[in-house]
Protein backbone atom coordinates (compact mmCIF):
# COMPACT_ATOMS: atom_id res chain seq x y z
CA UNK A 1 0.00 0.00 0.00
CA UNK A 2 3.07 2.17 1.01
CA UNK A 3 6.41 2.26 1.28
CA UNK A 4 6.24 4.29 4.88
CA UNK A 5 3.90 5.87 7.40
CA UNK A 6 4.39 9.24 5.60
CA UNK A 7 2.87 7.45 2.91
CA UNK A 8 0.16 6.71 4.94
CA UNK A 9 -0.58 9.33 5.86
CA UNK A 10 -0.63 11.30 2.69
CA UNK A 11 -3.15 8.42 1.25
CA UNK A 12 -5.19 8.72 4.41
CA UNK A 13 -5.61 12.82 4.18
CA UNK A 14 -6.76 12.13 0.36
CA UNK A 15 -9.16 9.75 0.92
CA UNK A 16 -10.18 10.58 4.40
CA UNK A 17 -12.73 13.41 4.78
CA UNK A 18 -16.67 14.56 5.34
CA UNK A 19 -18.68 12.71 2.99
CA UNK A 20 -21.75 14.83 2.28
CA UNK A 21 -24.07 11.46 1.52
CA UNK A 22 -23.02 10.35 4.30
CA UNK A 23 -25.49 11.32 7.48
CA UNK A 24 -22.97 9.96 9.62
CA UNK A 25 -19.44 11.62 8.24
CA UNK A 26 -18.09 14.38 10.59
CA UNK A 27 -17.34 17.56 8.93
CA UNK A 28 -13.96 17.35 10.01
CA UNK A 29 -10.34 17.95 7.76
CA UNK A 30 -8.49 14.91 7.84
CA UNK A 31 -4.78 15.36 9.98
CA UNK A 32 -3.30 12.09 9.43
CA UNK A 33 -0.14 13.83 8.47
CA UNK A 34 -0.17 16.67 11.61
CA UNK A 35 -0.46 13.66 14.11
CA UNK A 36 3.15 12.83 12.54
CA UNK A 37 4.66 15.73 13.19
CA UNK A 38 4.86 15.94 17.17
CA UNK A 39 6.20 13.55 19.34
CA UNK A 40 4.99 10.13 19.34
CA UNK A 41 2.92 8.68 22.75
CA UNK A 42 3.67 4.84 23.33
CA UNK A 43 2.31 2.74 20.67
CA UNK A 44 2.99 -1.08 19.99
CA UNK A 45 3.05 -2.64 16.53
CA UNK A 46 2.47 -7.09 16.07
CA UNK A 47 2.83 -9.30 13.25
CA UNK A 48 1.10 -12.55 13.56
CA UNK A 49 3.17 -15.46 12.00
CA UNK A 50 0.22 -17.87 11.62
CA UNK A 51 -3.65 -16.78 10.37
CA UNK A 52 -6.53 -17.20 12.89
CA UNK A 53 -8.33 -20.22 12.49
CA UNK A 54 -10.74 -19.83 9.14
CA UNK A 55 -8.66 -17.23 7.59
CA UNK A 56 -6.71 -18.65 4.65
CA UNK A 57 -3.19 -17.00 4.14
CA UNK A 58 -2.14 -15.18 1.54
């Protein structure tokens, strides 16, 4: 999808946004990008060798 979280975050801040047929949407900018710009609070990342039982890999 990416080749880093900057990435990311540019895709997210095109995509992302109020939808106006959308009751639901929030008429909000997206700030994917801005949230990488300060410092970072603790987050935690996982990769999951195996699939969950029922999900085919791949």
């Amino acid at each position: 999808m990416a080749r880093s979280v900057r990435d990311l975050a540019l895709l997210m801040d095109a995509v992302a946004g109020p939808d106006p047929m959308d009751a639901t949407s929030l008429d909000l900018p997206p700030r994917f990008q801005e949230a990488l710009e300060g410092p970072l609070s603790s987050s935690a990342s996982g990769w999951c060798g195996r699939p969950s039982p029922g999900i085919a890999p791949g």
